[in-house]
PDB file of N, CA and C in Angstrom:
ATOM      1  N   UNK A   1     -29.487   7.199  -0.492  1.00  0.00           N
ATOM      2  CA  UNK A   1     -29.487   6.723   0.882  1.00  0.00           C
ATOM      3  C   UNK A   1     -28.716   7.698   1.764  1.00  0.00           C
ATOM      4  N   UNK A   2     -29.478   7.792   2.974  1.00  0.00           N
ATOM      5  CA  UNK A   2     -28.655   8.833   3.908  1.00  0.00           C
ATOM      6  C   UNK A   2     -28.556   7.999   5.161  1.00  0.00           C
ATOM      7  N   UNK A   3     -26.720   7.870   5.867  1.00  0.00           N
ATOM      8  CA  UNK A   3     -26.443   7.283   6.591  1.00  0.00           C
ATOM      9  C   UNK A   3     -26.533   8.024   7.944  1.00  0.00           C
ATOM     10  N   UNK A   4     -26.738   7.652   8.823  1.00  0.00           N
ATOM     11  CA  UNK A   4     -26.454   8.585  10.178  1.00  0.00           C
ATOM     12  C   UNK A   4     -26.104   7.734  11.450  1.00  0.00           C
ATOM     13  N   UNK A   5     -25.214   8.458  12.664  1.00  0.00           N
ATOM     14  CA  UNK A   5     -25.023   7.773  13.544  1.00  0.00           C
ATOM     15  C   UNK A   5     -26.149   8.453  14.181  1.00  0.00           C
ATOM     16  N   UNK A   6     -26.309   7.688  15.456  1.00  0.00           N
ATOM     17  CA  UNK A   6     -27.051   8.077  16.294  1.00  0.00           C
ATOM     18  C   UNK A   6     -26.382   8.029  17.750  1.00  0.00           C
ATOM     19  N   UNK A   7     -25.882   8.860  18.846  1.00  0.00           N
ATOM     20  CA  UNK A   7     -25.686   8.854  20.314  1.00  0.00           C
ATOM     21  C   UNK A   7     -26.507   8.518  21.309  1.00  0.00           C
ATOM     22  N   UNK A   8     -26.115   7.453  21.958  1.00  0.00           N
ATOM     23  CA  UNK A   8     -27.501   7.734  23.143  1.00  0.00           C
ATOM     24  C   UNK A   8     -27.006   7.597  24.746  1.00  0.00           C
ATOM     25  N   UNK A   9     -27.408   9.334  24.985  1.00  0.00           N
ATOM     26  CA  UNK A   9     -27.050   8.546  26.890  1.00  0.00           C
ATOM     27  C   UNK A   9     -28.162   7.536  27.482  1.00  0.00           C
ATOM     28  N   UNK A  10     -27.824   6.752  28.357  1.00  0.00           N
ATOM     29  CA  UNK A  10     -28.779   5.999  28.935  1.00  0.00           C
ATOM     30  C   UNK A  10     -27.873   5.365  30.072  1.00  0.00           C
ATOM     31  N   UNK A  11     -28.598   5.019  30.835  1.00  0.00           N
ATOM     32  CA  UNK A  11     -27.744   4.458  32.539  1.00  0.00           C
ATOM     33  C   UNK A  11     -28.622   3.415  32.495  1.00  0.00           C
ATOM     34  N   UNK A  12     -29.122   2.668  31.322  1.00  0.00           N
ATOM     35  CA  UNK A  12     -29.707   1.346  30.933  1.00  0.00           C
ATOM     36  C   UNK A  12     -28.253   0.379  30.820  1.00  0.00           C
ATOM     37  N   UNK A  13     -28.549  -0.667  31.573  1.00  0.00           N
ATOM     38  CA  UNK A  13     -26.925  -1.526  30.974  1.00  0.00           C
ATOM     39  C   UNK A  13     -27.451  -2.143  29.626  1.00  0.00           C
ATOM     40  N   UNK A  14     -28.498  -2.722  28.993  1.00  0.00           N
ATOM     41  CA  UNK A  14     -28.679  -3.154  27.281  1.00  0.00           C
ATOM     42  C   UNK A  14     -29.290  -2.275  26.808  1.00  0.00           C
ATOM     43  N   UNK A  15     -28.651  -1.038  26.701  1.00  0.00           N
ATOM     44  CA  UNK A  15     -29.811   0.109  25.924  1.00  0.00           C
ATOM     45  C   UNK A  15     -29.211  -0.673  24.091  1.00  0.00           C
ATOM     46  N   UNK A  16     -28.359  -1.003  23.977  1.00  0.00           N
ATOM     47  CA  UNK A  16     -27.570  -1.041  23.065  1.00  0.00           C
ATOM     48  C   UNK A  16     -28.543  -2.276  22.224  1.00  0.00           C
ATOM     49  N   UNK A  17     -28.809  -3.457  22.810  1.00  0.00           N
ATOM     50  CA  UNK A  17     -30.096  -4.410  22.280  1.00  0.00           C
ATOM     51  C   UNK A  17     -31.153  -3.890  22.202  1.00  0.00           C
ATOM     52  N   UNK A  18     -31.578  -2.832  23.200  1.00  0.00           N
ATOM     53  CA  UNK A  18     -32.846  -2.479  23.250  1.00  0.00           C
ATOM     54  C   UNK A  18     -33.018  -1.230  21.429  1.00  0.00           C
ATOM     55  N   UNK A  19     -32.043  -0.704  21.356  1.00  0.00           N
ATOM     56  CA  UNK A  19     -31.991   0.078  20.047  1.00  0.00           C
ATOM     57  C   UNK A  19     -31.860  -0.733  18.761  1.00  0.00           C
ATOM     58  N   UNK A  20     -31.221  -1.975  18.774  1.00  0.00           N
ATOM     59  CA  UNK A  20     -31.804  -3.268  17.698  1.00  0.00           C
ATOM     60  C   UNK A  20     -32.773  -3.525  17.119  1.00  0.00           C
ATOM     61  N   UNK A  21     -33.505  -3.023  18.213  1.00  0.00           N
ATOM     62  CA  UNK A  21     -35.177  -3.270  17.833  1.00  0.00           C
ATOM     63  C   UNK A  21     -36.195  -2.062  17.432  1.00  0.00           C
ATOM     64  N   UNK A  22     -35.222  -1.121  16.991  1.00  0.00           N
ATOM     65  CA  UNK A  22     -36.024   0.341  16.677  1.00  0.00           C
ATOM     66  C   UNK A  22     -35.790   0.005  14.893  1.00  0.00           C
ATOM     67  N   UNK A  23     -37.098   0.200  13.902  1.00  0.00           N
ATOM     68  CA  UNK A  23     -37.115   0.105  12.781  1.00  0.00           C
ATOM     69  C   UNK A  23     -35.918   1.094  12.067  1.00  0.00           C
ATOM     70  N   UNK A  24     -35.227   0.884  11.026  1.00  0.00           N
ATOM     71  CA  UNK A  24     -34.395   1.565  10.154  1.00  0.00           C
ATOM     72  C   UNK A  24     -32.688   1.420  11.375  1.00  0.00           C
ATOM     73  N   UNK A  25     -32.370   0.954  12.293  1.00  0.00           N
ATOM     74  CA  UNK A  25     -31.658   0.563  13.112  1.00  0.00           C
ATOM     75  C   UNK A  25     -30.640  -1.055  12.491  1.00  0.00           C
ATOM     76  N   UNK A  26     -29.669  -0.438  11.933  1.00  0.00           N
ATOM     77  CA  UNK A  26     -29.084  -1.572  11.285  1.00  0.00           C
ATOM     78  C   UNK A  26     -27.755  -2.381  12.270  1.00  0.00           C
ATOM     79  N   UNK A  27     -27.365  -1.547  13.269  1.00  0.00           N
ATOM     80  CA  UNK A  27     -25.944  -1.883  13.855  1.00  0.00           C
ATOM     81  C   UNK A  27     -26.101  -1.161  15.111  1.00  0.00           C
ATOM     82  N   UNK A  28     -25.608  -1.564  16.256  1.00  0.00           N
ATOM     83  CA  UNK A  28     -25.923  -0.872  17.495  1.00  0.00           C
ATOM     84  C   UNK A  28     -24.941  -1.467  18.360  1.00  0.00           C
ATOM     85  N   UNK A  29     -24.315  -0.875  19.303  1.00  0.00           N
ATOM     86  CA  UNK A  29     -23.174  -1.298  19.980  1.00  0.00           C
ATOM     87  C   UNK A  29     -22.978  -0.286  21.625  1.00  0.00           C
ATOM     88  N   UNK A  30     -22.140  -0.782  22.631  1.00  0.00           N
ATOM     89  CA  UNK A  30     -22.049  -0.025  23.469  1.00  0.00           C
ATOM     90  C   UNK A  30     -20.823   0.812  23.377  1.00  0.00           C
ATOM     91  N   UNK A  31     -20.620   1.761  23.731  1.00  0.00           N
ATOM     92  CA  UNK A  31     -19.360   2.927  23.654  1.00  0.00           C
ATOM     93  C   UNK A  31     -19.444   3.102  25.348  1.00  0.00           C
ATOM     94  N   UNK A  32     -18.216   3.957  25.278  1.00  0.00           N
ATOM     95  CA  UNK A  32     -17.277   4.357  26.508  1.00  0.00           C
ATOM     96  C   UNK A  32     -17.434   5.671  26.305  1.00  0.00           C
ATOM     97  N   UNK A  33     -17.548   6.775  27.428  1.00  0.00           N
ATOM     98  CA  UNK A  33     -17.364   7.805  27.250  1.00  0.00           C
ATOM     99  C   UNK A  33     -18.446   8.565  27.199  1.00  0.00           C
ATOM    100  N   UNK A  34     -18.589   9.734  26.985  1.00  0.00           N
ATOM    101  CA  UNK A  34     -19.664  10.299  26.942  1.00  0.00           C
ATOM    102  C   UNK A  34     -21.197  10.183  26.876  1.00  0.00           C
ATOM    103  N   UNK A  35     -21.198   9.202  25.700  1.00  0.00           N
ATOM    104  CA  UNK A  35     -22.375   8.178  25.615  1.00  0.00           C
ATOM    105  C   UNK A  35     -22.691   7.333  25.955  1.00  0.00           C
ATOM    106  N   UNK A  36     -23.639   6.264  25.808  1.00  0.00           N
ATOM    107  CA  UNK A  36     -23.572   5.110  26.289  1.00  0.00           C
ATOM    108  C   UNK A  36     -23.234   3.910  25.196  1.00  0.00           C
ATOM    109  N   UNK A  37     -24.188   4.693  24.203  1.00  0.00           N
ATOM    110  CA  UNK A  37     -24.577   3.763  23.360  1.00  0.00           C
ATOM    111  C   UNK A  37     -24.815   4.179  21.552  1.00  0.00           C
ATOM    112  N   UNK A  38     -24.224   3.469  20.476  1.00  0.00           N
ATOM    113  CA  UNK A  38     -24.487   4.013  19.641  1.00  0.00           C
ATOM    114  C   UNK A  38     -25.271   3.164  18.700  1.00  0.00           C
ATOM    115  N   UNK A  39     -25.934   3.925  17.621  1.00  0.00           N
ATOM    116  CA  UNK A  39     -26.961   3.214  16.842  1.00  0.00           C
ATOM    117  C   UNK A  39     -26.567   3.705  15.324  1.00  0.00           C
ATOM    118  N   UNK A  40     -26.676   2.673  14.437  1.00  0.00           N
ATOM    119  CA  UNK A  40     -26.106   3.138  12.932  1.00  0.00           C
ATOM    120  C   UNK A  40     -27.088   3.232  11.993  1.00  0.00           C
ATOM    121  N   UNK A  41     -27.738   4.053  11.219  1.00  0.00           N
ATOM    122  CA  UNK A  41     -28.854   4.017  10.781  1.00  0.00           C
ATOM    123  C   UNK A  41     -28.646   4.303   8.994  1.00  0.00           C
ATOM    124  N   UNK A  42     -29.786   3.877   8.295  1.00  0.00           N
ATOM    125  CA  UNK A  42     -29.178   3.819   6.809  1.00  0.00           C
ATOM    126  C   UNK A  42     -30.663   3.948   6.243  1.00  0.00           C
ATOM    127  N   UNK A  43     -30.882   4.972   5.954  1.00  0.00           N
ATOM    128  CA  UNK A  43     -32.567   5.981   5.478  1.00  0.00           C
ATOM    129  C   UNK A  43     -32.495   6.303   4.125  1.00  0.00           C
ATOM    130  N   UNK A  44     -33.423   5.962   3.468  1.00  0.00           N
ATOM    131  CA  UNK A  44     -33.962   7.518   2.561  1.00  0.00           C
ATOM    132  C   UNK A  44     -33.734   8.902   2.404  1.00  0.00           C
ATOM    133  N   UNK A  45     -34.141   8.568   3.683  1.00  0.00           N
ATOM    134  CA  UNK A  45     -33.842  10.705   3.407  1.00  0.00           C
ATOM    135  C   UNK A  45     -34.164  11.169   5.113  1.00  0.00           C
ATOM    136  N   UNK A  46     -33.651  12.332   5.515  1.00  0.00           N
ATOM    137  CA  UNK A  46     -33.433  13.125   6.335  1.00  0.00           C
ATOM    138  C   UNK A  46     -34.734  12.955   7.764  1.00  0.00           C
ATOM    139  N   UNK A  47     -36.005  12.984   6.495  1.00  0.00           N
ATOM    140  CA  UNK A  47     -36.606  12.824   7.565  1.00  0.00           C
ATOM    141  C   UNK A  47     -37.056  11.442   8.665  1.00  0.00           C
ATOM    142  N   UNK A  48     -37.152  10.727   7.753  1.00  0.00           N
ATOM    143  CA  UNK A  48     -36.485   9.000   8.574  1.00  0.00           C
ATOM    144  C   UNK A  48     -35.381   9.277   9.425  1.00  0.00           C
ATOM    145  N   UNK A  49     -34.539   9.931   9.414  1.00  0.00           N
ATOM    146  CA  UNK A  49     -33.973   9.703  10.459  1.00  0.00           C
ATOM    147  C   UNK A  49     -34.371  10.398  11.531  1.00  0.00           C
ATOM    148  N   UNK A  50     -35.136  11.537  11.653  1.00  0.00           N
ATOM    149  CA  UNK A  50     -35.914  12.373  12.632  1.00  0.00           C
ATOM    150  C   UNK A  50     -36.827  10.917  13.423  1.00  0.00           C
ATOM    151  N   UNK A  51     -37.546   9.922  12.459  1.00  0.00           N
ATOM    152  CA  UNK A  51     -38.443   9.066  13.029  1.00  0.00           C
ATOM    153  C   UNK A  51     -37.815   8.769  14.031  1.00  0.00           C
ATOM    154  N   UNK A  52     -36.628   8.059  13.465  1.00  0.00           N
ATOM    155  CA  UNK A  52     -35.618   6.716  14.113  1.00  0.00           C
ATOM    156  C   UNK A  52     -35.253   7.378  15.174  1.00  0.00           C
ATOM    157  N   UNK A  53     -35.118   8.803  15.392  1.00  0.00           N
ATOM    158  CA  UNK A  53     -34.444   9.675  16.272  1.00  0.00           C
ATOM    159  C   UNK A  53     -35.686   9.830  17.599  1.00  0.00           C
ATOM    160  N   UNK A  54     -36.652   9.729  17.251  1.00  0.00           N
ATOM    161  CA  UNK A  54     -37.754  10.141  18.041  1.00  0.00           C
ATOM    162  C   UNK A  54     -38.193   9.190  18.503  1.00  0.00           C
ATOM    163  N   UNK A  55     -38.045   7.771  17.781  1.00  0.00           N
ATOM    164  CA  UNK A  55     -38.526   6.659  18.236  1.00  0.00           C
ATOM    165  C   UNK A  55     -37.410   5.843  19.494  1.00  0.00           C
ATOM    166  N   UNK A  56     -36.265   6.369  19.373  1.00  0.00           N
ATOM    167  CA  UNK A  56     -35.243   5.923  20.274  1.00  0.00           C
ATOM    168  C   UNK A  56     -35.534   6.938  21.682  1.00  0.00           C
ATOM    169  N   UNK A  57     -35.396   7.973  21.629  1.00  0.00           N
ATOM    170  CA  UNK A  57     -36.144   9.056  22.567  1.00  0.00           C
ATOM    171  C   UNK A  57     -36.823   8.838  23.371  1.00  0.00           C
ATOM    172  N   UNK A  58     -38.311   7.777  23.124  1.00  0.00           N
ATOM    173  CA  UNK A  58     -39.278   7.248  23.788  1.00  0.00           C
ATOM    174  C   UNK A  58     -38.826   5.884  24.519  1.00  0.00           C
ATOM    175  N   UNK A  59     -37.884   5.400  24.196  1.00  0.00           N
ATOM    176  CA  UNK A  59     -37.369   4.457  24.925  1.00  0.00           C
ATOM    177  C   UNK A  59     -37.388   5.002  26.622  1.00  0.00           C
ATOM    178  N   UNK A  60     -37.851   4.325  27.425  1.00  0.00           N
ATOM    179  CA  UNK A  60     -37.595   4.438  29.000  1.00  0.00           C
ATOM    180  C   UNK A  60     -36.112   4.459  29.471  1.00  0.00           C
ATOM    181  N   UNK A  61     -35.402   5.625  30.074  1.00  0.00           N
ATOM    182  CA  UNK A  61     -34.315   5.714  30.016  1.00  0.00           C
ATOM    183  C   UNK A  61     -33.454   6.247  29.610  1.00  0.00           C
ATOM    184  N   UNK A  62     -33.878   6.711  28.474  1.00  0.00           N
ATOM    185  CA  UNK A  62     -33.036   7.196  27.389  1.00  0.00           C
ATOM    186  C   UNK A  62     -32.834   9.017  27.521  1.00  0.00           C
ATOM    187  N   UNK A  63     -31.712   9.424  28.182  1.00  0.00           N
ATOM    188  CA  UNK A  63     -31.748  10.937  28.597  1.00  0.00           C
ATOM    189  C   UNK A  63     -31.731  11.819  27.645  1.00  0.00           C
ATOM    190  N   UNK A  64     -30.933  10.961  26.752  1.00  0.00           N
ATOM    191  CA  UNK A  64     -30.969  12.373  25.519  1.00  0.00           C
ATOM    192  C   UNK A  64     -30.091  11.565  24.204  1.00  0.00           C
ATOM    193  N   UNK A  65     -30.041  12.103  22.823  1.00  0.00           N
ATOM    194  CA  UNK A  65     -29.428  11.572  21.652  1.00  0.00           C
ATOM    195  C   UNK A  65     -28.696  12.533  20.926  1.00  0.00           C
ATOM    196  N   UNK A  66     -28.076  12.413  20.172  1.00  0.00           N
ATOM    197  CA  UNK A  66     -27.208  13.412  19.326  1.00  0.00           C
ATOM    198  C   UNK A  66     -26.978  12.762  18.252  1.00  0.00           C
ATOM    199  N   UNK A  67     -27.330  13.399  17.082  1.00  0.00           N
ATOM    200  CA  UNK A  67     -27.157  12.535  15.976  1.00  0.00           C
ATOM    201  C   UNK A  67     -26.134  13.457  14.740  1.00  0.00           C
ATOM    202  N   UNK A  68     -25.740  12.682  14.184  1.00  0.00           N
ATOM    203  CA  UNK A  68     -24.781  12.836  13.483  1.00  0.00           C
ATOM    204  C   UNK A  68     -24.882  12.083  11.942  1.00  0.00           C
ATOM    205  N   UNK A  69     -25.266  13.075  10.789  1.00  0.00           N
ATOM    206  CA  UNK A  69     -25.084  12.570   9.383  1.00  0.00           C
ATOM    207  C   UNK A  69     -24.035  12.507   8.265  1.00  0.00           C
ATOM    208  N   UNK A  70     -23.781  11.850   8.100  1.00  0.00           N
ATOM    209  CA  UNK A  70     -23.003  11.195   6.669  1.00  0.00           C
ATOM    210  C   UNK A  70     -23.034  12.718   5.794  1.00  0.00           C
ATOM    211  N   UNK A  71     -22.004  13.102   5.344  1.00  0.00           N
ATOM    212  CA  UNK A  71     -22.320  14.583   4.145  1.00  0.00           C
ATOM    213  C   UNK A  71     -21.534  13.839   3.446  1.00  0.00           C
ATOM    214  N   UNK A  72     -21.696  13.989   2.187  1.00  0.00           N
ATOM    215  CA  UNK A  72     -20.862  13.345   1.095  1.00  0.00           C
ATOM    216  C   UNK A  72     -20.012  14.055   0.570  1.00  0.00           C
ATOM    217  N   UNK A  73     -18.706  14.460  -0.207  1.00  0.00           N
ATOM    218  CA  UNK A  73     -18.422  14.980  -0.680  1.00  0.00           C
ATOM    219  C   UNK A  73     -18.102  14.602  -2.059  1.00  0.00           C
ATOM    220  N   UNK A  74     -18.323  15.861  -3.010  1.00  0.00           N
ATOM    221  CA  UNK A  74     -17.998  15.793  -4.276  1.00  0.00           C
ATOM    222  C   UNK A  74     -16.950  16.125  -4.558  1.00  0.00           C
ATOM    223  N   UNK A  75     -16.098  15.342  -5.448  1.00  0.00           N
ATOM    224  CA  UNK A  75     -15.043  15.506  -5.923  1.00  0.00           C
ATOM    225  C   UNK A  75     -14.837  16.115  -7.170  1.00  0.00           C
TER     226      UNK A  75
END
């Protein structure tokens, strides 16, 4: 399983519900700051999260995303 956050600007006030409803989208909340809004995602593999990434994108509103993955380390 590969975890990833997801960033989203948006000047939507519920972008944060509206990303609830994007498939592979497990946790979603509003932030302060730079972003608006963040989305927690929990995939297969790398390229699912490109979907989830592209499918939030198309949202009306949505200016731009930055995503950020889980690296594991071995001990």
């Amino acid at each position: 399983m590969v975890k990833a956050i997801i960033l989203v600007k948006s000047p939507k006030k519920l972008i944060a519900a509206r990303l609830l409803k994007i498939n592979l989208v497990y946790e979603s909340f509003p932030v302060s700051g730079q972003f608006d809004a963040v989305a927690l995602v929990n995939v297969k593999n790398l390229a699912e999260i490109k979907k989830v990434t592209v499918n939030i994108q198309h949202i009306p509103g949505v200016d731009r995303t930055e995503t950020m993955v889980e690296i594991e380390e071995k001990v």
